[in-house]
N, C-alpha and C. Protein backbone atom coordinates (compact mmCIF):
# COMPACT_ATOMS: atom_id res chain seq x y z
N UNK A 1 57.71 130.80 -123.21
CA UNK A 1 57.13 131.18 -121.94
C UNK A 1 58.25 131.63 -121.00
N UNK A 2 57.87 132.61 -120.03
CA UNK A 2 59.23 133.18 -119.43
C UNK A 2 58.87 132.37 -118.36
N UNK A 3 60.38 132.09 -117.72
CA UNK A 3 60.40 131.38 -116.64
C UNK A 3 60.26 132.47 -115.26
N UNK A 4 60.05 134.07 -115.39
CA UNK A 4 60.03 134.45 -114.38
C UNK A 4 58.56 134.40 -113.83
N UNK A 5 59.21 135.05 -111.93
CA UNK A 5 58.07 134.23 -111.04
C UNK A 5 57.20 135.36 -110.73
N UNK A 6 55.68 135.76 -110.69
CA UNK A 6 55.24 137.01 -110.37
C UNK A 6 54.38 136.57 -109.52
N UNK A 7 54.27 137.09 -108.04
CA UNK A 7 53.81 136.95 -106.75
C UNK A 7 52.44 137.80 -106.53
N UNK A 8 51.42 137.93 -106.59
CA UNK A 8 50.60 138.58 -106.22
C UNK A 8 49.33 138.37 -105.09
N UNK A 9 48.83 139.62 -104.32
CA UNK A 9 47.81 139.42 -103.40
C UNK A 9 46.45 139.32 -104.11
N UNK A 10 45.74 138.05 -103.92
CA UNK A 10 44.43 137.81 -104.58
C UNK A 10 43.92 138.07 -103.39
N UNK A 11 43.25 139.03 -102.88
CA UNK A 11 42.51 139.64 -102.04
C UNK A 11 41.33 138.99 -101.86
N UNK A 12 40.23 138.86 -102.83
CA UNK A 12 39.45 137.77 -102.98
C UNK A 12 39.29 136.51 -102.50
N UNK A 13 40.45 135.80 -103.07
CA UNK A 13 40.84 134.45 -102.86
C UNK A 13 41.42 134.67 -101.38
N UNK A 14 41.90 135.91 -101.07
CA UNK A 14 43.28 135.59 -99.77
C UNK A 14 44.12 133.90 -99.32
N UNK A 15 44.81 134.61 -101.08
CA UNK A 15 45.54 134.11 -101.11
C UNK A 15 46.51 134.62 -102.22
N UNK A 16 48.40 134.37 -101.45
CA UNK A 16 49.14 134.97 -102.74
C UNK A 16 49.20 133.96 -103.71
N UNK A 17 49.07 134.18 -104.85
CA UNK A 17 49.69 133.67 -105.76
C UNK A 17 50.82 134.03 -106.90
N UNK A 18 51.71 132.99 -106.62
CA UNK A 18 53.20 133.04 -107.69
C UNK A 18 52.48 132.42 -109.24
N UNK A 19 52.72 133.10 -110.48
CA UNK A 19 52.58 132.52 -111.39
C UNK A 19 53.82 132.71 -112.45
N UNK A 20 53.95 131.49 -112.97
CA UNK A 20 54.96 132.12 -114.03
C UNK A 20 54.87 131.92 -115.53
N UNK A 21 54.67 133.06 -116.82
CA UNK A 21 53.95 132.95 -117.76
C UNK A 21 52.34 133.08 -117.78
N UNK A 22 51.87 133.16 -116.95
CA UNK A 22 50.49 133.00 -117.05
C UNK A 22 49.86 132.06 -116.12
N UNK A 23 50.71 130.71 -115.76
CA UNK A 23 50.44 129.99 -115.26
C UNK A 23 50.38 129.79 -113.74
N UNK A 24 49.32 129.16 -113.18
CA UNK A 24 49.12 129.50 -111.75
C UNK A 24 50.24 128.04 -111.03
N UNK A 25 51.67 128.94 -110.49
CA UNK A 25 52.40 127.88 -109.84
C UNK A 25 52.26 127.23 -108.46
N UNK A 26 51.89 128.33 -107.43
CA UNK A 26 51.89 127.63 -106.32
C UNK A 26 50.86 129.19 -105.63
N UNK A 27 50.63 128.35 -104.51
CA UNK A 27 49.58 129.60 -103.73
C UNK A 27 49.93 129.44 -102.43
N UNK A 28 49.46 130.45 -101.45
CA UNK A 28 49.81 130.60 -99.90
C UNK A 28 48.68 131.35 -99.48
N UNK A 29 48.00 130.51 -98.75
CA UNK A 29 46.67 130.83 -98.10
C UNK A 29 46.60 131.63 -96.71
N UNK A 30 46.04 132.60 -96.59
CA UNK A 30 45.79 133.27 -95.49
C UNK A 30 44.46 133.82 -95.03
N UNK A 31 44.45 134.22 -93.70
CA UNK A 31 43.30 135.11 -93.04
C UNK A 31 44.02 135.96 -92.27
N UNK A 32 43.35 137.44 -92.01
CA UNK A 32 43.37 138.17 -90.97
C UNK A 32 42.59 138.10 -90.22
N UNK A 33 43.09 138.08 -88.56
CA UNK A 33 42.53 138.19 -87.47
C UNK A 33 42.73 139.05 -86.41
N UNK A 34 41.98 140.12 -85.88
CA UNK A 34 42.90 141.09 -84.91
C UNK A 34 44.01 141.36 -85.54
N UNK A 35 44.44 142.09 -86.56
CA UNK A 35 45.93 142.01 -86.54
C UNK A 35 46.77 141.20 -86.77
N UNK A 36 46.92 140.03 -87.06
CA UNK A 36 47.08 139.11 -87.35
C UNK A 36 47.37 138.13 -88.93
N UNK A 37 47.78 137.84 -89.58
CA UNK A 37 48.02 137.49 -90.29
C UNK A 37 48.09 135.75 -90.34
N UNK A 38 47.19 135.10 -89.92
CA UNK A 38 47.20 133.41 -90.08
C UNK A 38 47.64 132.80 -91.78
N UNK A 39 48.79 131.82 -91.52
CA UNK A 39 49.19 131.03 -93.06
C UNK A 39 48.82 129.91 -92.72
N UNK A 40 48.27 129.41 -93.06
CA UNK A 40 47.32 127.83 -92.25
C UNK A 40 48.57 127.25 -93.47
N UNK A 41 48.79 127.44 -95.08
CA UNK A 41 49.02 126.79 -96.19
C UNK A 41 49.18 127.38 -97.01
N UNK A 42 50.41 126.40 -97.61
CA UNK A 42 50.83 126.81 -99.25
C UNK A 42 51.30 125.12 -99.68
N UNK A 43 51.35 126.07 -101.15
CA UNK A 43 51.20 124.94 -102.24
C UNK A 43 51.91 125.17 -103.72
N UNK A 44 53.01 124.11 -104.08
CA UNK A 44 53.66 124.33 -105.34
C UNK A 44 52.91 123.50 -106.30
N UNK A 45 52.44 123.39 -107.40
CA UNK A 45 52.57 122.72 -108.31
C UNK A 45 53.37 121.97 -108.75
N UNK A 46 53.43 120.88 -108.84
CA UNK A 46 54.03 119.43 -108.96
C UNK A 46 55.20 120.14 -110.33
N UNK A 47 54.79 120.49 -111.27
CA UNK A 47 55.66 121.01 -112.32
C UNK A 47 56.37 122.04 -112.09
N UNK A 48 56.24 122.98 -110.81
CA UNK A 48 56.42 124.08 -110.37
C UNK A 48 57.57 124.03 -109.46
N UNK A 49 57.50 122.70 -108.99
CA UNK A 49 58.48 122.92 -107.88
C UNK A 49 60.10 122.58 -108.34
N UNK A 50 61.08 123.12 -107.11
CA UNK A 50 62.64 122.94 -107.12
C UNK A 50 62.89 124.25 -107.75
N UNK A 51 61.97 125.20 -107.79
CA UNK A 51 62.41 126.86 -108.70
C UNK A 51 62.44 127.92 -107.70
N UNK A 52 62.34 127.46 -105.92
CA UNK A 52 62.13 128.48 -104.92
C UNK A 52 60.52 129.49 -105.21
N UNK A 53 59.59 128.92 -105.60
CA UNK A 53 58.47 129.09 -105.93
C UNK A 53 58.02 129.36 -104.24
N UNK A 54 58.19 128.52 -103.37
CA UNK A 54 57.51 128.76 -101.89
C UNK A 54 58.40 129.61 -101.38
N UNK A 55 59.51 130.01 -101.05
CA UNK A 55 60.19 130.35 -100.88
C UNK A 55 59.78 132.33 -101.57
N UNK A 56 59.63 132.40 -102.72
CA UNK A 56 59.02 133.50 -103.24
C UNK A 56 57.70 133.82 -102.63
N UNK A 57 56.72 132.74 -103.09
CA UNK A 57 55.70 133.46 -101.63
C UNK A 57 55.62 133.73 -100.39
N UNK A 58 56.55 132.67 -99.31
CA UNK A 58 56.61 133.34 -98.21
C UNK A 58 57.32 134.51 -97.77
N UNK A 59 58.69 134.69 -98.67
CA UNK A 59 58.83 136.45 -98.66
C UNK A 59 57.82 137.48 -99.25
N UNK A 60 57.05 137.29 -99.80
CA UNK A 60 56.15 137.86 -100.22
C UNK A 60 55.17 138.43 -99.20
N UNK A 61 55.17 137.41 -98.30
CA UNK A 61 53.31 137.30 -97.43
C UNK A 61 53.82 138.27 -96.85
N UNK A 62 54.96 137.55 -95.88
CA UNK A 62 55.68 138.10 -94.77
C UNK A 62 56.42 139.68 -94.99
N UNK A 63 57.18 140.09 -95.85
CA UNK A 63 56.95 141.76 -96.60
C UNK A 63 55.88 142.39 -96.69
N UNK A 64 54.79 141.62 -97.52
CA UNK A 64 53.37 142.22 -97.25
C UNK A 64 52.78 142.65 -95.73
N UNK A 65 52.88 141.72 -94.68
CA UNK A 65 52.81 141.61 -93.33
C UNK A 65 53.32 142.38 -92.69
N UNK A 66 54.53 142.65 -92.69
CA UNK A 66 55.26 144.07 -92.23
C UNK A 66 54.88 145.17 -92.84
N UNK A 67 54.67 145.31 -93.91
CA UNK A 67 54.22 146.63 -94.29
C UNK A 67 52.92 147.02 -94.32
N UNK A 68 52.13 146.24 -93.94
CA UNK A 68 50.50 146.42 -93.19
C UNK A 68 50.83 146.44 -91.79
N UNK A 69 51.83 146.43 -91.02
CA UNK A 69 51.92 146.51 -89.50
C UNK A 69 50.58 144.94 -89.14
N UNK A 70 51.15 143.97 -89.81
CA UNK A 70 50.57 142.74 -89.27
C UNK A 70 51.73 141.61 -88.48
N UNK A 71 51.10 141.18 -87.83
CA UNK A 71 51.62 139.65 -87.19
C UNK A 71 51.83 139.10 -87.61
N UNK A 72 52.14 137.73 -87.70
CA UNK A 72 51.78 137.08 -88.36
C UNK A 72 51.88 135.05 -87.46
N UNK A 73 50.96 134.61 -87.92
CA UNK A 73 50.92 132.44 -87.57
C UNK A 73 51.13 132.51 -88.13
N UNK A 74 52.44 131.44 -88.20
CA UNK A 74 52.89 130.61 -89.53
C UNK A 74 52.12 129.54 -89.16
N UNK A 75 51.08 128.67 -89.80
CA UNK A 75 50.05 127.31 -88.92
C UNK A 75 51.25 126.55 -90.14
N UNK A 76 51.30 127.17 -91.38
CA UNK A 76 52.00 126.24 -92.70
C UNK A 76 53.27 125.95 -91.81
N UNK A 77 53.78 124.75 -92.38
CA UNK A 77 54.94 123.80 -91.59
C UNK A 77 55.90 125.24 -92.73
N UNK A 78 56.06 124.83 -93.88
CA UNK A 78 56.74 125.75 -94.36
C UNK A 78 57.05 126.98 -94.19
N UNK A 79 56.11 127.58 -94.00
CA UNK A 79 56.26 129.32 -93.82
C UNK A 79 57.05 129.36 -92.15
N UNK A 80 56.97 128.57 -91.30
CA UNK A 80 57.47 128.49 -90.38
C UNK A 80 59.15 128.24 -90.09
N UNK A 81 59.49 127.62 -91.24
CA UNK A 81 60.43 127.12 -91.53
C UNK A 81 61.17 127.83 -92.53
N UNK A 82 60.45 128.80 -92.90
CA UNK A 82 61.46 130.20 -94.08
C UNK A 82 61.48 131.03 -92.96
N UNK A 83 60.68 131.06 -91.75
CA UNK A 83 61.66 132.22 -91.18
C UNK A 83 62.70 131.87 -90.11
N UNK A 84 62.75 130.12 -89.54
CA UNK A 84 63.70 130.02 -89.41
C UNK A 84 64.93 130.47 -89.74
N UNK A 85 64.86 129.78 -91.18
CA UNK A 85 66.45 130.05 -91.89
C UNK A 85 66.51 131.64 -92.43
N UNK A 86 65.04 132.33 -91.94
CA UNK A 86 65.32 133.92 -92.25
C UNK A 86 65.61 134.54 -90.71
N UNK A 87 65.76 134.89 -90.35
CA UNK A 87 65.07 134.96 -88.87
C UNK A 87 64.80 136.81 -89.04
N UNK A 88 65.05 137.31 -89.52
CA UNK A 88 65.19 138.72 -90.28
C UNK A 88 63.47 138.97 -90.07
N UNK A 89 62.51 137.90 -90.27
CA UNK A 89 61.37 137.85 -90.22
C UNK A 89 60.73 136.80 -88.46
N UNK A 90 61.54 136.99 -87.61
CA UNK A 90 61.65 136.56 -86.74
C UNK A 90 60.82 137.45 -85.85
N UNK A 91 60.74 138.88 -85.45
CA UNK A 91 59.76 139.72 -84.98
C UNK A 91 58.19 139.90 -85.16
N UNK A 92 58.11 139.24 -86.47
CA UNK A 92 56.48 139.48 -87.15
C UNK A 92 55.54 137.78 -86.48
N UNK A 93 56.43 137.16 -85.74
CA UNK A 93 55.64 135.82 -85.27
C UNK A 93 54.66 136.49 -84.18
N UNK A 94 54.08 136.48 -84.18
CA UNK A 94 52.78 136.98 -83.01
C UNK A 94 52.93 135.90 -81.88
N UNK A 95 52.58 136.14 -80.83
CA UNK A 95 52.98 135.47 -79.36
C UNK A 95 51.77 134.28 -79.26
N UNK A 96 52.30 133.35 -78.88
CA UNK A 96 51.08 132.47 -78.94
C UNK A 96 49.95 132.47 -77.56
C-alpha cells in the first residue's frame, strides 16, 4: 500500500478528504456561506495520525479557498492554528 497522501473535494459530503491507498485517513468539514468558507472540523484517523495528514488538508481547503475567491472561519481549533504558523494564509480569515 503506498503511503502517499491524496486530498480531495467531496462536494457532496463537503468535505475534503485525505486518503492514502484507498483508505479514508482524515476529513475536514465545511460549508459555504455568502462567500465564505466555514471549517467548523477535521479529523485524523487514529492510525492516520503523526504523517501531517491535517496539516495536508488544511492546505488543501485553504488553496482551494483562495482560488474560489472565498473567505474563509476557521470554527476548527486546528485549521486556525495552521494558519497561524502559516500566516501566508493570514488574508483569507474573513472579519468577524
Amino acid at each position: 500500500m503506498s503511503d502517499e497522501v491524496t486530498v480531495v473535494d467531496n462536494k457532496d459530503r463537503k468535505r475534503y478528504e485525505a486518503r492514502i491507498g484507498g483508505a479514508l485517513a482524515g476529513v475536514l468539514a465545511y460549508t459555504v456561506q455568502d462567500g465564505v468558507a466555514v471549517m467548523p472540523h477535521t479529523v485524523v484517523e487514529p492510525q492516520f495520525e503523526g504523517r501531517g495528514i491535517g496539516g495536508k488538508l488544511a492546505k488543501a481547503a485553504l488553496d482551494d479557498a483562495r482560488e474560489r475567491g472565498l473567505k474563509v472561519a476557521p470554527r476548527c481549533w486546528f485549521v486556525a492554528a495552521y494558519i497561524e504558523k502559516h500566516p501566508e494564509y493570514a488574508d483569507l480569515v474573513a472579519a468577524r
